[in-house]
C-alpha atoms as a PDB file:
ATOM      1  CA  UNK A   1       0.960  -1.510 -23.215  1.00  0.00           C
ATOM      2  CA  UNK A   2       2.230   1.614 -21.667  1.00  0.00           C
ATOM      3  CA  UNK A   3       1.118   3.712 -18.485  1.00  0.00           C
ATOM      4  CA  UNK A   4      -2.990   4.855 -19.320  1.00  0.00           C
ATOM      5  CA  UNK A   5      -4.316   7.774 -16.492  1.00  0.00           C
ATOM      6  CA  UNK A   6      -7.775   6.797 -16.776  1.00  0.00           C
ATOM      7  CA  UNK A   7      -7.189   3.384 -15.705  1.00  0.00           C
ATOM      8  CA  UNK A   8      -5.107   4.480 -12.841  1.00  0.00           C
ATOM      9  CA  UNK A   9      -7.992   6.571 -12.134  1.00  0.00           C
ATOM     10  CA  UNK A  10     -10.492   3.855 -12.879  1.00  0.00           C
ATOM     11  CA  UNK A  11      -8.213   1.452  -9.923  1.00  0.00           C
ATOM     12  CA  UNK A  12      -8.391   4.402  -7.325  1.00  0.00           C
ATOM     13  CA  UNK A  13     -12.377   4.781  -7.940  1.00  0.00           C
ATOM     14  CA  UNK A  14     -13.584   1.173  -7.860  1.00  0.00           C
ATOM     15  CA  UNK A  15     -11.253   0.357  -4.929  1.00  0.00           C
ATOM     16  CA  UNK A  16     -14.286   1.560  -2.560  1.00  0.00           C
ATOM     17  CA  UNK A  17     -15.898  -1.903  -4.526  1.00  0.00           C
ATOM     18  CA  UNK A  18     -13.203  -4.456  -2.128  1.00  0.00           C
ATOM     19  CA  UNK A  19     -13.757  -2.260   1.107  1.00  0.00           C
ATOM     20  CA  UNK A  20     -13.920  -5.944   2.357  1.00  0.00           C
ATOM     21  CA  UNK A  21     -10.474  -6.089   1.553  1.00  0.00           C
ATOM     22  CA  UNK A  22      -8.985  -3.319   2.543  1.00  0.00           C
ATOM     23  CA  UNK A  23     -10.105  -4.440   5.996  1.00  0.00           C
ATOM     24  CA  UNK A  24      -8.306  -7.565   5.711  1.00  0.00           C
ATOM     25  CA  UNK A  25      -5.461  -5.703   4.837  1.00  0.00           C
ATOM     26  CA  UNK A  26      -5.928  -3.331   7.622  1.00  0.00           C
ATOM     27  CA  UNK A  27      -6.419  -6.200  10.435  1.00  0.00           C
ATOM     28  CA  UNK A  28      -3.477  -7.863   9.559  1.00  0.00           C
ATOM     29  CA  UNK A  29      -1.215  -4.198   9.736  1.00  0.00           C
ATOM     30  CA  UNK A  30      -3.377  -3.185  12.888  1.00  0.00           C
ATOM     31  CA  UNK A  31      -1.139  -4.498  15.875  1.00  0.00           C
ATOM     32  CA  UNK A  32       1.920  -2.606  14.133  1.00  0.00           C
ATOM     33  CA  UNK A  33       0.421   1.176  13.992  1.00  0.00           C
ATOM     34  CA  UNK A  34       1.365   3.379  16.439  1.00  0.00           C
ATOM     35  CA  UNK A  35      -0.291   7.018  17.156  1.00  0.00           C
ATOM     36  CA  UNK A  36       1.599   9.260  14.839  1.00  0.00           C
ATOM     37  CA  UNK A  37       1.054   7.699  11.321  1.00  0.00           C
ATOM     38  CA  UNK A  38       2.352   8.709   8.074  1.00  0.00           C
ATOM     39  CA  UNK A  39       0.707   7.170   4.813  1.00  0.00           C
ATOM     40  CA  UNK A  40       2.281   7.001   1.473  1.00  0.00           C
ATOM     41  CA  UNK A  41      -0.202   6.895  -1.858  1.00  0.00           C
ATOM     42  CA  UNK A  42      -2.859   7.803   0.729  1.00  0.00           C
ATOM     43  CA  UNK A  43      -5.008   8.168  -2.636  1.00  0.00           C
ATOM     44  CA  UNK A  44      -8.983   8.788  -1.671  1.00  0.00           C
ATOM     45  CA  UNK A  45      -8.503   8.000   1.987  1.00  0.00           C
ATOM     46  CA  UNK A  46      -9.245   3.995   1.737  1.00  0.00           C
ATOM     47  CA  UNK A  47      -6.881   3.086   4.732  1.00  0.00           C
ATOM     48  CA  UNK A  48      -7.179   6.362   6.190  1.00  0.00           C
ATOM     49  CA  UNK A  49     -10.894   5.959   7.412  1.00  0.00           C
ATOM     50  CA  UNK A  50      -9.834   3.246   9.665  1.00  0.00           C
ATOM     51  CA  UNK A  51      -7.372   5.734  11.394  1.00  0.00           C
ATOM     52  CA  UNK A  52      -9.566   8.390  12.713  1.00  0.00           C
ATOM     53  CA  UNK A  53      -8.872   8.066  16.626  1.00  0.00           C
ATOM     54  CA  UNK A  54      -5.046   8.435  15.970  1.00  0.00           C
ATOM     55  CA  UNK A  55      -3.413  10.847  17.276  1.00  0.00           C
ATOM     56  CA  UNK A  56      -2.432  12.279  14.108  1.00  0.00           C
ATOM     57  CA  UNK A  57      -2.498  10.980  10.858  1.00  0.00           C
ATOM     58  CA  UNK A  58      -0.624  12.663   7.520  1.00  0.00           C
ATOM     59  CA  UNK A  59      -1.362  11.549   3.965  1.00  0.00           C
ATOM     60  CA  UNK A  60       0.989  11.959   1.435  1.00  0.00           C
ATOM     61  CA  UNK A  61      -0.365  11.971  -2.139  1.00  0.00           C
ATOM     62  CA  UNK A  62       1.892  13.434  -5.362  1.00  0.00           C
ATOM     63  CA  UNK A  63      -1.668  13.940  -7.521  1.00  0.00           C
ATOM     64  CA  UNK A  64      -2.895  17.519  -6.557  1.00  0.00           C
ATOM     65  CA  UNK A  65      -6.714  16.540  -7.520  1.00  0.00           C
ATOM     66  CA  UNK A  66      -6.584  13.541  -5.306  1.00  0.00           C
ATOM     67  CA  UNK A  67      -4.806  15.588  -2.517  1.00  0.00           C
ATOM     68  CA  UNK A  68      -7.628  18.286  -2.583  1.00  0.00           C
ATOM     69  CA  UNK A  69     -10.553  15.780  -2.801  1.00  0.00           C
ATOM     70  CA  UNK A  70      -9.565  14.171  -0.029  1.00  0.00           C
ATOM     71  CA  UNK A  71      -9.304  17.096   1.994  1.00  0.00           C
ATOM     72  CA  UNK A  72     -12.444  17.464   1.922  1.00  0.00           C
ATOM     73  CA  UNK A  73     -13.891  13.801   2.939  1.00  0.00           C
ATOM     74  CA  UNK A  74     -11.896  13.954   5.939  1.00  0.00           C
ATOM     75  CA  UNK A  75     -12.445  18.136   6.560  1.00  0.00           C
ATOM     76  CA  UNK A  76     -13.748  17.482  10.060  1.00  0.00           C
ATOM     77  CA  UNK A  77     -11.180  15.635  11.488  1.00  0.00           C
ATOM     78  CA  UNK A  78      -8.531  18.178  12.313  1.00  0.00           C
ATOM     79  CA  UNK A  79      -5.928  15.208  13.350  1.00  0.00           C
ATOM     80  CA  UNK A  80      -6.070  13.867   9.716  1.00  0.00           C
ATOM     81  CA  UNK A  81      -3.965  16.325   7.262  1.00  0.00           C
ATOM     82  CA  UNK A  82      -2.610  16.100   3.827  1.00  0.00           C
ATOM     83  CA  UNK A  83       0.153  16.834   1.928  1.00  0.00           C
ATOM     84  CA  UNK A  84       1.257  17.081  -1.798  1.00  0.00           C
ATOM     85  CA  UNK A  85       4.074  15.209  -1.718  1.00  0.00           C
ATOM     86  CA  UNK A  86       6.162  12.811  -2.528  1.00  0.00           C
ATOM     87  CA  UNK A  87       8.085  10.533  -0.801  1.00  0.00           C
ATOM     88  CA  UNK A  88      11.698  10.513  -2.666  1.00  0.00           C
ATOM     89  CA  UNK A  89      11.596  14.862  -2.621  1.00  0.00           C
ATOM     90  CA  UNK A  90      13.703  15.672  -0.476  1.00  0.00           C
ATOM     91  CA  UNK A  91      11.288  17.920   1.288  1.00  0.00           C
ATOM     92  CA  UNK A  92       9.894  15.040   2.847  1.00  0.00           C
ATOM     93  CA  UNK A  93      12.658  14.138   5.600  1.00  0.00           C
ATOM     94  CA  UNK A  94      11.414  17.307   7.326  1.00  0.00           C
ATOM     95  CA  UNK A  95       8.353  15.065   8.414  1.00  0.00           C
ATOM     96  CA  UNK A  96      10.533  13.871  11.099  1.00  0.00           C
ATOM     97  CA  UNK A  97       9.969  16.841  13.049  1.00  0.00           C
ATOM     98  CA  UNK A  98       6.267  15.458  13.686  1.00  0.00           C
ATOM     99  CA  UNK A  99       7.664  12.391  15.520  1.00  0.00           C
ATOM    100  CA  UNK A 100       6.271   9.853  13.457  1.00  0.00           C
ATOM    101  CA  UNK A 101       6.241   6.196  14.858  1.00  0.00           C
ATOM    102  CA  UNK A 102       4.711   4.568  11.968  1.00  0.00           C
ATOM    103  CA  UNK A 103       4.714   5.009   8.136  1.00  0.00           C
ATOM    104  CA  UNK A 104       1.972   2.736   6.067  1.00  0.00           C
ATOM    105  CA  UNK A 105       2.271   2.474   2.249  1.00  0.00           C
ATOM    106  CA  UNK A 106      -0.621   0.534   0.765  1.00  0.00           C
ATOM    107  CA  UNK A 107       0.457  -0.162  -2.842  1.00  0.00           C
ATOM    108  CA  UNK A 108       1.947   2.376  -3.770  1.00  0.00           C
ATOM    109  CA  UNK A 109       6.103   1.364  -3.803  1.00  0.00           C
ATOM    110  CA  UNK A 110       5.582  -0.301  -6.745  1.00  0.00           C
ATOM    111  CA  UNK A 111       4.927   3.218  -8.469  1.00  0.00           C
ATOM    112  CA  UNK A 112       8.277   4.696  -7.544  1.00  0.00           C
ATOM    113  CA  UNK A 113      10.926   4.339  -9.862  1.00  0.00           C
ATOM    114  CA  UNK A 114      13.881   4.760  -7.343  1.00  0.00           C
ATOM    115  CA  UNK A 115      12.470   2.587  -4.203  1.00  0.00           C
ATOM    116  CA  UNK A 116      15.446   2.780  -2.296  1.00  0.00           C
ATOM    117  CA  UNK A 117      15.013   6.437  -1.963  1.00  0.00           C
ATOM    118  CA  UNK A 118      11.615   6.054  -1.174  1.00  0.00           C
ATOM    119  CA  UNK A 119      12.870   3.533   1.778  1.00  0.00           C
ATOM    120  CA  UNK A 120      15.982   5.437   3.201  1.00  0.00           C
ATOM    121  CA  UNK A 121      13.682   8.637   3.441  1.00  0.00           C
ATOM    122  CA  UNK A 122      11.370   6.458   5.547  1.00  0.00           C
ATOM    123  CA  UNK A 123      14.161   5.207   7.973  1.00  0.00           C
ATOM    124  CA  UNK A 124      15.004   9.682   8.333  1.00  0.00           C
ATOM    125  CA  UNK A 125      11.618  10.449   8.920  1.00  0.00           C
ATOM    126  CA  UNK A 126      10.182   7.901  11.587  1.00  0.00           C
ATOM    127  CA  UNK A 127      11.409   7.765  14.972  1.00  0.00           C
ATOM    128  CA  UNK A 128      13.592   5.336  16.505  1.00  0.00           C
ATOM    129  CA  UNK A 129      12.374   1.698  16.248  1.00  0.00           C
ATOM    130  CA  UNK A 130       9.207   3.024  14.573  1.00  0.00           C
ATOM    131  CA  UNK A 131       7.561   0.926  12.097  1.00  0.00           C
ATOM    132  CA  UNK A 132       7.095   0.705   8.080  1.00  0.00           C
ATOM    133  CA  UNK A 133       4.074  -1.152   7.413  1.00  0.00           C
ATOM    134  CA  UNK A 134       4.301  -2.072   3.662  1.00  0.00           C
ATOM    135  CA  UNK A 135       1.589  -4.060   0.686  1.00  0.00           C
ATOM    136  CA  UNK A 136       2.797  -4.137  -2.390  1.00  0.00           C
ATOM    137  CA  UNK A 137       1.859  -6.292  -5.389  1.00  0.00           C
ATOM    138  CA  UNK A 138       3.669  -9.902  -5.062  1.00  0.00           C
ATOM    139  CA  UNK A 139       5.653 -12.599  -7.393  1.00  0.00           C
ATOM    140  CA  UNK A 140       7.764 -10.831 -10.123  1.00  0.00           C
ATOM    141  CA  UNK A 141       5.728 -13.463 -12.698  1.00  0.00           C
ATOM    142  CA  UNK A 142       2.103 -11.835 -11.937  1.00  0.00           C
ATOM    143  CA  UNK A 143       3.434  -8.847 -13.855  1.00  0.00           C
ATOM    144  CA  UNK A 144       1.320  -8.031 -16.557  1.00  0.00           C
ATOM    145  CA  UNK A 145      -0.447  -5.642 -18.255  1.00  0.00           C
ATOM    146  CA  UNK A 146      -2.684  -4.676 -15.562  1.00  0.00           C
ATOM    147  CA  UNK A 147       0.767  -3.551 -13.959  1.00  0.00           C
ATOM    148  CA  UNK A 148       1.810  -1.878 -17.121  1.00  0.00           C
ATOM    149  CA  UNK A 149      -1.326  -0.055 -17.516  1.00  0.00           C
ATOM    150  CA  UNK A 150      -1.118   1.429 -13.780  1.00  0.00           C
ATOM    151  CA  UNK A 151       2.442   2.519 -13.737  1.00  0.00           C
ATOM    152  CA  UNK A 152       3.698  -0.538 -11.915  1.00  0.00           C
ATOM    153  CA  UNK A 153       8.006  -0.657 -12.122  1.00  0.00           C
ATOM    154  CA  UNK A 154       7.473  -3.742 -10.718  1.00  0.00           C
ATOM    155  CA  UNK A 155       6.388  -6.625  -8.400  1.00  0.00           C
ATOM    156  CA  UNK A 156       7.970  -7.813  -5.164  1.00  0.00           C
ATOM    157  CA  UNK A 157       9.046 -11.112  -3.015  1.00  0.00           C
ATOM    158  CA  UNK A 158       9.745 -11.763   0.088  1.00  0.00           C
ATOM    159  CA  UNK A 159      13.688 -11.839  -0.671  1.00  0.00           C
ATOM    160  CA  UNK A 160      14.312  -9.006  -3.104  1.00  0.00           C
ATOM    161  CA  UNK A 161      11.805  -6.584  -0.919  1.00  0.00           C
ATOM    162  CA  UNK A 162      14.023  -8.229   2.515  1.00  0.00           C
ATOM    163  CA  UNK A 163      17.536  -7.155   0.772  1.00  0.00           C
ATOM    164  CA  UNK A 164      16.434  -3.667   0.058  1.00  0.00           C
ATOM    165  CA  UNK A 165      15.006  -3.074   3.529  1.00  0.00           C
ATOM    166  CA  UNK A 166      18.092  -4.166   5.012  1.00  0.00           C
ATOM    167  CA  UNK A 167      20.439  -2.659   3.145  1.00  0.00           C
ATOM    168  CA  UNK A 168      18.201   1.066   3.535  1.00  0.00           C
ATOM    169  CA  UNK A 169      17.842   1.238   7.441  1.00  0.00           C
ATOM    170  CA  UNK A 170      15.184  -1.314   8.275  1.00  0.00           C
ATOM    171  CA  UNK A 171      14.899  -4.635  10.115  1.00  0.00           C
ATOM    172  CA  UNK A 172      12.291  -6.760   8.753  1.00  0.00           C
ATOM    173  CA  UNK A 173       9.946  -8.065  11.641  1.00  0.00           C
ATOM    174  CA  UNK A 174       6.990  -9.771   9.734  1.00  0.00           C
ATOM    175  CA  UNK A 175       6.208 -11.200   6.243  1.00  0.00           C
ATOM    176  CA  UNK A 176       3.555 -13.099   4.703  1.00  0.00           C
ATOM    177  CA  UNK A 177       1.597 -13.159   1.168  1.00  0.00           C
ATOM    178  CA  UNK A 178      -2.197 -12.200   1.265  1.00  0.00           C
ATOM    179  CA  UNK A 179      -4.750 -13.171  -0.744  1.00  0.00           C
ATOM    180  CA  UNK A 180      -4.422 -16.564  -2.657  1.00  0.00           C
ATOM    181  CA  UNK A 181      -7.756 -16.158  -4.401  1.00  0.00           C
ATOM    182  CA  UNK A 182      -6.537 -12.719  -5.954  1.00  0.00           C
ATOM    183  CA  UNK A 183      -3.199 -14.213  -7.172  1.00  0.00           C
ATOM    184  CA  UNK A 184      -5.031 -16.462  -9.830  1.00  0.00           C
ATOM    185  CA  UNK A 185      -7.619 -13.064 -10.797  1.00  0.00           C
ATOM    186  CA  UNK A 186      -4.823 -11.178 -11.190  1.00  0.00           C
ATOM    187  CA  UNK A 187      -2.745 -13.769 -13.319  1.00  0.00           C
ATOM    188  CA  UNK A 188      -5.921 -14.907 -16.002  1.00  0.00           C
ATOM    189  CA  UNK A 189      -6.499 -10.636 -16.348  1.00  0.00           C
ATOM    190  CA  UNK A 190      -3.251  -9.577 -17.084  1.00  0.00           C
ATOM    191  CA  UNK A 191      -1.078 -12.177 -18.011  1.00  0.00           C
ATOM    192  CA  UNK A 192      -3.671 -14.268 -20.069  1.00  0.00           C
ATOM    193  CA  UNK A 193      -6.101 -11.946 -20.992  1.00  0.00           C
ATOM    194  CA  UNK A 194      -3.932  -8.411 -21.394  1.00  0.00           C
ATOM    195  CA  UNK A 195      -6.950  -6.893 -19.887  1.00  0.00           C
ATOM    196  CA  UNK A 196      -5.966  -2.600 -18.258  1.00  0.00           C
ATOM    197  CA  UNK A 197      -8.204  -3.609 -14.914  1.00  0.00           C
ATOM    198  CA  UNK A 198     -10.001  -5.906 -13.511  1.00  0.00           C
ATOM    199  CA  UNK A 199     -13.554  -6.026 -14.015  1.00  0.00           C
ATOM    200  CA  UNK A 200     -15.943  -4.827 -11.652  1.00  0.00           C
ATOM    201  CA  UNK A 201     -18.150  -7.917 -11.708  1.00  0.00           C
ATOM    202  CA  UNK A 202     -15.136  -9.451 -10.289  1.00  0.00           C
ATOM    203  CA  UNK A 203     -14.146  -6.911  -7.862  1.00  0.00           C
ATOM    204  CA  UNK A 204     -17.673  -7.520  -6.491  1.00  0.00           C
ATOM    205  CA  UNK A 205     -17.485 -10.893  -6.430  1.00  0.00           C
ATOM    206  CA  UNK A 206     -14.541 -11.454  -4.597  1.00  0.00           C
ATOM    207  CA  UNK A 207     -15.555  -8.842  -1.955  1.00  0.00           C
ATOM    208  CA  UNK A 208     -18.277 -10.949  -0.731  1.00  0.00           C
ATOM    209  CA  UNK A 209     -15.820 -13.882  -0.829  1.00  0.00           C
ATOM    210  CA  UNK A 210     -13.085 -11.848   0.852  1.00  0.00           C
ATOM    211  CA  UNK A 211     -14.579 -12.933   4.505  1.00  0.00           C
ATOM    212  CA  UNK A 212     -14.242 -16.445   3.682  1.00  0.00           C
ATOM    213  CA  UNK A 213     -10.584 -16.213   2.372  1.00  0.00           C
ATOM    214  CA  UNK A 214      -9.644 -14.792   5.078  1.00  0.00           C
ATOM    215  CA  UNK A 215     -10.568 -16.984   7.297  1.00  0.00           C
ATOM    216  CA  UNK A 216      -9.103 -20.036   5.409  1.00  0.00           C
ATOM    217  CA  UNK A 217      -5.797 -17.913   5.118  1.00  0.00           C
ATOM    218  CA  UNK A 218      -5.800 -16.949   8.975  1.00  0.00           C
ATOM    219  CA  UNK A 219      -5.458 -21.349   9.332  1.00  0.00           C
ATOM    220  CA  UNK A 220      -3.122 -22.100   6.757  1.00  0.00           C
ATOM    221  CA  UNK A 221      -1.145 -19.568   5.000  1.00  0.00           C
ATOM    222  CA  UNK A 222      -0.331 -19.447   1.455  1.00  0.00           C
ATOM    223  CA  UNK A 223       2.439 -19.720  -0.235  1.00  0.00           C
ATOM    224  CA  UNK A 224       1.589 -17.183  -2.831  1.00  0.00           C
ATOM    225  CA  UNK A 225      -0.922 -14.143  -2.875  1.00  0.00           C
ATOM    226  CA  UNK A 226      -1.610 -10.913  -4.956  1.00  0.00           C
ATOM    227  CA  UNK A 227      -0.376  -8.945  -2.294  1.00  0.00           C
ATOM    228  CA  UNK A 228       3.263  -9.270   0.231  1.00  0.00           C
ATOM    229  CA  UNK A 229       3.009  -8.021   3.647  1.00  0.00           C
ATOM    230  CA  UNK A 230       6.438  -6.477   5.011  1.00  0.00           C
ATOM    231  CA  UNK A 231       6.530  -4.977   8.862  1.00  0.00           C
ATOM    232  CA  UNK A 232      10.474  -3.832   9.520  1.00  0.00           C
ATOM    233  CA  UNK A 233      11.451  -1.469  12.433  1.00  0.00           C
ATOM    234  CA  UNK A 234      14.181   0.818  11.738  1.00  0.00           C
ATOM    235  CA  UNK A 235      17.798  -0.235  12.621  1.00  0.00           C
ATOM    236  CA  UNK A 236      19.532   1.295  16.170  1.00  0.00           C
END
């Protein structure tokens, strides 16, 4: 099963359906995001909304559709801006003229094919000891074709995603899997049932479980989870 737009599409759409989620996600980045944030993948603003009494806030995006609908949800917020963009051009270091203490990447790593780049760029743009705040898709054997489908390179552990951090500019701080619950979705979908994307029954299901998870997870932290947490500072 190769790459298929209209399910990436499809993902970026019914994400609003897990807002529950992306607030657990959020939460657990919050005490690491500075002022001057730059997001990677910003996609339809998901993370962004939770931003809006930053200082300034710049979303990168490399779909011009996505980059112009966006726009205009946040159009009255003149300290949230946009950008076509990608993150390995090397356009991007320039960013680093808008004193940027924190970059945020919410799944979207995993869709670069030269990550490395993607990471050293990072440690040129943000300032020093600012902070990359990174989810990405976890465990190497969840990859299925769900990942396939989306235009996933891959899926990341603690180790592998440690190595590459450390050996591109960045200390890691922080790391932890999220989401137990998700793990086991996301293995019977696309590595038993070859399904593109999840269903939306599930998605809405396991947003109204999402507050209970969470608070299981905040006691006793699992050992595996759909989604890795990374927080690294860049290196003196």
């Amino acid at each position: 099963m190769e790459y298929d737009e209209n399910a990436m599409q499809t993902v970026r759409e019914t994400r609003f359906l897990i807002d529950e989620y992306d607030k657990w996600l959020f939460n657990e980045c919050k005490p690491f995001l500075g002022q001057r944030i730059l997001e990677i993948g910003c996609g339809l603003g998901n993370q962004i909304r939770y931003l809006l009494d930053r200082e300034l806030v710049i979303g990168l995006d490399n779909c011009d559709d996505t980059v112009s609908e966006v726009k205009q949800v946040f159009i009255d917020f003149p300290n949230i801006q946009f950008s076509c963009l990608s993150i390995t051009d090397p356009e991007v270091t320039t960013l680093e003229t808008l004193v940027i203490d924190t970059i945020i990447s919410f799944n979207c790593l995993e869709h670069i094919e030269d990550d490395e780049l993607a990471i050293q760029n990072c440690a040129k743009i943000l300032q020093p000891d600012g902070k990359l705040v990174l989810i990405l898709p976890a465990h190497e054997w969840l990859y299925g074709s769900m990942d396939r489908s989306i235009g996933h390179y891959r899926r990341y552990n603690k180790e592998t995603l440690s190595k590459k951090l450390e050996q591109n500019g960045f200390n890691v701080i922080q790391q932890k899997y999220v989401n137990l619950m998700g793990a086991l979705g996301w293995y019977l979908n696309g590595r038993v049932l070859g399904r593109k994307i999840p269903p939306t029954s599930q998605l809405r299901l396991a947003n109204k479980i999402f507050p209970i998870t969470r608070k299981f997870e905040d006691k006793m932290e699992p050992p595996v989870g759909v989604t890795l947490l990374t927080i690294s500072s860049v290196k003196a």
